[in-house]
C-alpha atoms as a PDB file:
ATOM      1  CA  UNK A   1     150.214  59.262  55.203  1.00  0.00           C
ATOM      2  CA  UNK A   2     150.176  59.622  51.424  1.00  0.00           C
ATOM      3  CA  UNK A   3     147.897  58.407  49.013  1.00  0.00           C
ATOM      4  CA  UNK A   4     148.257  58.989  45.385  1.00  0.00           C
ATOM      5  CA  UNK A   5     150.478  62.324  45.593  1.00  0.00           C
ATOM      6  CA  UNK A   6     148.081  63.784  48.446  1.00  0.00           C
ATOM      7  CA  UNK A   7     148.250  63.482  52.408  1.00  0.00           C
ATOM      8  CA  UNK A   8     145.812  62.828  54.797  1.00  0.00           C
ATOM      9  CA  UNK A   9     145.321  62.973  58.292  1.00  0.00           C
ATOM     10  CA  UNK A  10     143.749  59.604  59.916  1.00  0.00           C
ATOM     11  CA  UNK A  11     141.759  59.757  63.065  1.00  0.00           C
ATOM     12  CA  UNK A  12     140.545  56.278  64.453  1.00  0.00           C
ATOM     13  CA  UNK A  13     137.298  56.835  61.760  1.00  0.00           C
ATOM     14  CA  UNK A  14     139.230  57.581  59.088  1.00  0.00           C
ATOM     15  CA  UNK A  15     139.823  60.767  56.883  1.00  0.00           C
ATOM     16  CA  UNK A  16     138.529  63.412  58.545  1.00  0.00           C
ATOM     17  CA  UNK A  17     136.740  66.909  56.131  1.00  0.00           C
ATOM     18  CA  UNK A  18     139.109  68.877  57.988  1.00  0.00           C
ATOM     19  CA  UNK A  19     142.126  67.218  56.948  1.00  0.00           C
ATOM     20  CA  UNK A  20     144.046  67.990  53.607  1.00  0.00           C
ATOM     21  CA  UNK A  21     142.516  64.706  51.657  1.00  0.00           C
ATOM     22  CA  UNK A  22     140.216  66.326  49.540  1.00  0.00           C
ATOM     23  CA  UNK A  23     140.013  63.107  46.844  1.00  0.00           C
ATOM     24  CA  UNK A  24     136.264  62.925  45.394  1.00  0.00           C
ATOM     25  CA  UNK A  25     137.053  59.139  45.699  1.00  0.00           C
ATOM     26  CA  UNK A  26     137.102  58.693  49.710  1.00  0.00           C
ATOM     27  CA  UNK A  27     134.931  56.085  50.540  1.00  0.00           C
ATOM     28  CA  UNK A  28     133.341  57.444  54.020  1.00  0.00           C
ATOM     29  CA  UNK A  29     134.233  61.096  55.991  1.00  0.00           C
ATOM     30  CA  UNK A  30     133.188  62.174  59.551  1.00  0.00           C
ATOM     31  CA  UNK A  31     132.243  65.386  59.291  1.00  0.00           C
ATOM     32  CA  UNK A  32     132.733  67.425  62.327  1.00  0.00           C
ATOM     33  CA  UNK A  33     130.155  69.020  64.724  1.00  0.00           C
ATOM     34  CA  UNK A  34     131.438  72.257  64.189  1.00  0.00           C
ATOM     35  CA  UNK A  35     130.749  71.652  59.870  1.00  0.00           C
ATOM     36  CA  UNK A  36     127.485  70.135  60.830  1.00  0.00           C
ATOM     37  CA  UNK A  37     126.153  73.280  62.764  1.00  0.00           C
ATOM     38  CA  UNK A  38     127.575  75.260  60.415  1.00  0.00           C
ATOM     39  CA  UNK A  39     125.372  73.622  57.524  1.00  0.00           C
ATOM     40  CA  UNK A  40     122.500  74.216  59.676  1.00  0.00           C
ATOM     41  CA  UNK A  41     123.114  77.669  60.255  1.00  0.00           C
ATOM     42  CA  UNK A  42     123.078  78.802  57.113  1.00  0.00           C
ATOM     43  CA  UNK A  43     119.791  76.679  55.893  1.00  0.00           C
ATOM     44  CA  UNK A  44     118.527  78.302  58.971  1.00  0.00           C
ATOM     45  CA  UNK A  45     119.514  81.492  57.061  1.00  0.00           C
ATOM     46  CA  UNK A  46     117.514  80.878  54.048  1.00  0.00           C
ATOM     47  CA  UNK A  47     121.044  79.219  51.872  1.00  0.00           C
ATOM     48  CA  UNK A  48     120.203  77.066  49.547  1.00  0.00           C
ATOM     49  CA  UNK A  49     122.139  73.473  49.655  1.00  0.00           C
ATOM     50  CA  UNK A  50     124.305  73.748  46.550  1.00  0.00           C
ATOM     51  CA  UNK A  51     125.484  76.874  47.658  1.00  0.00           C
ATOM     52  CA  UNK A  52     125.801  75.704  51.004  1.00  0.00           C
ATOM     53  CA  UNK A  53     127.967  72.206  49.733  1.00  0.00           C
ATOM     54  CA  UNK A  54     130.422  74.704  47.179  1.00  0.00           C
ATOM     55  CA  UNK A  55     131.029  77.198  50.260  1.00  0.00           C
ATOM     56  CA  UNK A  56     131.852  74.804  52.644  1.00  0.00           C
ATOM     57  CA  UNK A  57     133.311  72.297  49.970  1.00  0.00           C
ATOM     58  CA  UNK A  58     130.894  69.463  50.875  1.00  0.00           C
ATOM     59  CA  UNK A  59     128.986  66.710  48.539  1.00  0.00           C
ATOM     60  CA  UNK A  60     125.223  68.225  47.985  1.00  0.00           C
ATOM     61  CA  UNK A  61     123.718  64.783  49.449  1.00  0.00           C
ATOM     62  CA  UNK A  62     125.948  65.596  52.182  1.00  0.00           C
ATOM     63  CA  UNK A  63     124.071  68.567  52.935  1.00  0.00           C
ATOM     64  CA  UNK A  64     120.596  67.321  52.465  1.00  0.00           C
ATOM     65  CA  UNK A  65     121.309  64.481  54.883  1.00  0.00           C
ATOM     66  CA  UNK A  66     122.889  66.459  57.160  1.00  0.00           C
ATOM     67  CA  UNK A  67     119.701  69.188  57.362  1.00  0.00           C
ATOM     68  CA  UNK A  68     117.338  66.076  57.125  1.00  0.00           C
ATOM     69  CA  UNK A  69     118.887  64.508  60.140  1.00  0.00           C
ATOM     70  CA  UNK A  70     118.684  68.004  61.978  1.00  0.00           C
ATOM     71  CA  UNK A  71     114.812  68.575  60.907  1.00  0.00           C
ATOM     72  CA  UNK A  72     114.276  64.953  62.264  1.00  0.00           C
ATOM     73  CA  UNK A  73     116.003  64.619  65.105  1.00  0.00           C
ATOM     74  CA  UNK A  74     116.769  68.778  66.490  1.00  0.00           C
ATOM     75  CA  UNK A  75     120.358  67.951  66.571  1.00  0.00           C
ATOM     76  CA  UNK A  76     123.069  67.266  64.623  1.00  0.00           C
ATOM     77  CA  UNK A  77     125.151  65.062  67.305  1.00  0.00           C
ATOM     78  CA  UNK A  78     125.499  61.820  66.474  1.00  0.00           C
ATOM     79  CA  UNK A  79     122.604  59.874  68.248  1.00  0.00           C
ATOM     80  CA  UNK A  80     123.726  56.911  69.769  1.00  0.00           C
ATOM     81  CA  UNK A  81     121.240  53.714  69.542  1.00  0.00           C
ATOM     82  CA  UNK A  82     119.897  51.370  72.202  1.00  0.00           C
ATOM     83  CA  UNK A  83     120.383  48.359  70.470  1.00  0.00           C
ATOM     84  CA  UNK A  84     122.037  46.779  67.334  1.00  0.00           C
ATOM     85  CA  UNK A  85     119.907  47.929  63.829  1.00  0.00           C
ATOM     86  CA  UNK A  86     116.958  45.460  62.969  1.00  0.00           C
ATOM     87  CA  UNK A  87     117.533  42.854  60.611  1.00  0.00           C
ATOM     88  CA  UNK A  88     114.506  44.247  58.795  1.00  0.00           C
ATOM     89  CA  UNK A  89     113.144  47.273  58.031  1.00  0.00           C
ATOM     90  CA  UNK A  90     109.556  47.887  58.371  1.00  0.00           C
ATOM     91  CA  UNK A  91     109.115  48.024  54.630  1.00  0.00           C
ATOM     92  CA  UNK A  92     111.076  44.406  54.700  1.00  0.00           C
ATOM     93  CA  UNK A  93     108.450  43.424  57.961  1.00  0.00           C
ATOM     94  CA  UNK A  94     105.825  44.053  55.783  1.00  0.00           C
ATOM     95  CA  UNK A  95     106.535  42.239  52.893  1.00  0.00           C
ATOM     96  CA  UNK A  96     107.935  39.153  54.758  1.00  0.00           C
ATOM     97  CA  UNK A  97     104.416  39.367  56.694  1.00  0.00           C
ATOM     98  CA  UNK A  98     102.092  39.291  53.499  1.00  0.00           C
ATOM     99  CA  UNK A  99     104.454  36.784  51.682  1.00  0.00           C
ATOM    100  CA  UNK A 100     103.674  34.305  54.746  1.00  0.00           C
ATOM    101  CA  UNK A 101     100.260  34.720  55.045  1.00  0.00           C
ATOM    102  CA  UNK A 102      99.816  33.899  51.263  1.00  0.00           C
ATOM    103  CA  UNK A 103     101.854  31.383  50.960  1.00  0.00           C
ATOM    104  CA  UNK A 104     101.993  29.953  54.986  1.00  0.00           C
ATOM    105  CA  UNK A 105     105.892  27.515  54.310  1.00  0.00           C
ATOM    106  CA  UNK A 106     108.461  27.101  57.367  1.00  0.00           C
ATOM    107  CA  UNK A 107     110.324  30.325  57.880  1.00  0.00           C
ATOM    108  CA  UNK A 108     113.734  30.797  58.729  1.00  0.00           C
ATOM    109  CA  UNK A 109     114.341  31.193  62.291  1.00  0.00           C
ATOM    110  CA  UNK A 110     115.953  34.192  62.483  1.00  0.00           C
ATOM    111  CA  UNK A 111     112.457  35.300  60.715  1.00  0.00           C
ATOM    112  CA  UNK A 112     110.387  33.728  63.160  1.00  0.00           C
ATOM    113  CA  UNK A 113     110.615  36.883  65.730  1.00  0.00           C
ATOM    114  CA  UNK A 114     109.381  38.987  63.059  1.00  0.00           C
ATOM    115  CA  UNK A 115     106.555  37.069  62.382  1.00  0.00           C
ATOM    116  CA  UNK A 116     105.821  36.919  66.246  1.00  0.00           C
ATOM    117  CA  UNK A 117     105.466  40.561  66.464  1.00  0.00           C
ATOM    118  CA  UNK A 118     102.733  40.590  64.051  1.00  0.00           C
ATOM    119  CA  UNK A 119     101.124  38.109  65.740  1.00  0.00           C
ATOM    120  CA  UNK A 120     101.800  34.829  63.311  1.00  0.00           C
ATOM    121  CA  UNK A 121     103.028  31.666  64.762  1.00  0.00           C
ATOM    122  CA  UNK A 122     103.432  28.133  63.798  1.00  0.00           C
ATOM    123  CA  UNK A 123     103.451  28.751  59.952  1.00  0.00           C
ATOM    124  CA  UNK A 124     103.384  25.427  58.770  1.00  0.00           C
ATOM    125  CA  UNK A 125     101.526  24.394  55.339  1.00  0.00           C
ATOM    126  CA  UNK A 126      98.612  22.992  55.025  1.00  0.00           C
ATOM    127  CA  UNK A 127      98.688  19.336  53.724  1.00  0.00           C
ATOM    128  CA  UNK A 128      97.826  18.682  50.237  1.00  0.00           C
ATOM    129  CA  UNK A 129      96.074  15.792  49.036  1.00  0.00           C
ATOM    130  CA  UNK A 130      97.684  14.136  46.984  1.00  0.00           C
ATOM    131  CA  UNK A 131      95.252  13.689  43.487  1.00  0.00           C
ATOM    132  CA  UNK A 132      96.191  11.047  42.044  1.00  0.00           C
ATOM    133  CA  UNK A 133      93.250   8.679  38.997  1.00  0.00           C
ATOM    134  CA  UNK A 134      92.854   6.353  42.125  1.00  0.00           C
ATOM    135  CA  UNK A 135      92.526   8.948  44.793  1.00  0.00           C
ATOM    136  CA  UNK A 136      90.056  11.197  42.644  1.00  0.00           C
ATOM    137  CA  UNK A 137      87.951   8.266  41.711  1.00  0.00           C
ATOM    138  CA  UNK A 138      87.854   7.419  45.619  1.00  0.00           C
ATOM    139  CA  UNK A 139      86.891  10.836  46.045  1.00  0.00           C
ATOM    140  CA  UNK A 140      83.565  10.375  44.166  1.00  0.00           C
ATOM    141  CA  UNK A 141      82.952   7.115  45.302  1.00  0.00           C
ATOM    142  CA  UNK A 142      83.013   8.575  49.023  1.00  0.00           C
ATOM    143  CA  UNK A 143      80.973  11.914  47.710  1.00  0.00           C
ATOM    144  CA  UNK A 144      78.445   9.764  45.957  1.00  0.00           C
ATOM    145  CA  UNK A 145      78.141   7.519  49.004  1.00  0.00           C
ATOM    146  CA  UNK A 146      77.461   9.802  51.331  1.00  0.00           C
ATOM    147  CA  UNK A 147      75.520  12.051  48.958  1.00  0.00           C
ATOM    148  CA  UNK A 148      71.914  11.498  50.179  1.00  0.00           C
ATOM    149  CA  UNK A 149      73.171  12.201  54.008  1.00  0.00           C
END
């Protein structure tokens, strides 16, 4: 497979590091377990990343995620997940939490779960009068009336 004078090998993910596409404009690489430990290794060793990412020819972010992800985690397998990624982050959870109890409208649906985890249901506005010359001056009337009560 060729792509703009250079060839690449193609796995079922995609370019692989290992292979001979080196193009700085590759949208997404797998990086290998073997590259992975290897990165660790030498932070381990006292490296620092940007000589790590020029002696192994790997993107600096690459690196820092990579090291992250072992410093996290204590591995550098790829994790696999119990379920599908959230919607929301927690930083979103918050926000859509303090947005509703300001300002208590219908929610989406989909946003109703969220809300049910931090224990708020049936967000439905309050009524508001509606304040109309007639309806204020019945207001008064009533107060007045019942004033000495």
């Amino acid at each position: 497979w060729t792509w703009s004078g250079k060839t690449c090998d193609l796995s079922i993910y995609g370019p692989t590091v290992g292979s001979a596409c080196q193009n700085k404009n590759q949208a997404m690489t797998i990086l290998s377990v073997d590259l992975r430990d290897r990165i660790v290794s030498r932070h381990r060793s006292g490296v620092g990343y940007k000589t790590i990412s020029a002696a192994l020819q790997v993107p600096n972010n690459t690196v820092v995620s990579v090291i992250l992800k072992w410093k996290n985690f204590g591995t550098t397998r790829t994790l696999h997940r119990a379920d599908h990624p959230a919607k929301l982050s927690n930083r979103g959870r918050r926000v859509l939490v303090r947005e509703e109890t300001t300002n208590p409208m219908v929610t989406l649906t989909e946003h109703q779960s969220t809300l049910h985890q931090s224990g708020l249901y049936g967000r439905v506005a309050r009524r508001k009068p509606l304040l109309s010359k007639r309806h204020m001056t019945a207001c008064l009337v009533c107060q007045k009336a019942h004033k000495g009560l």
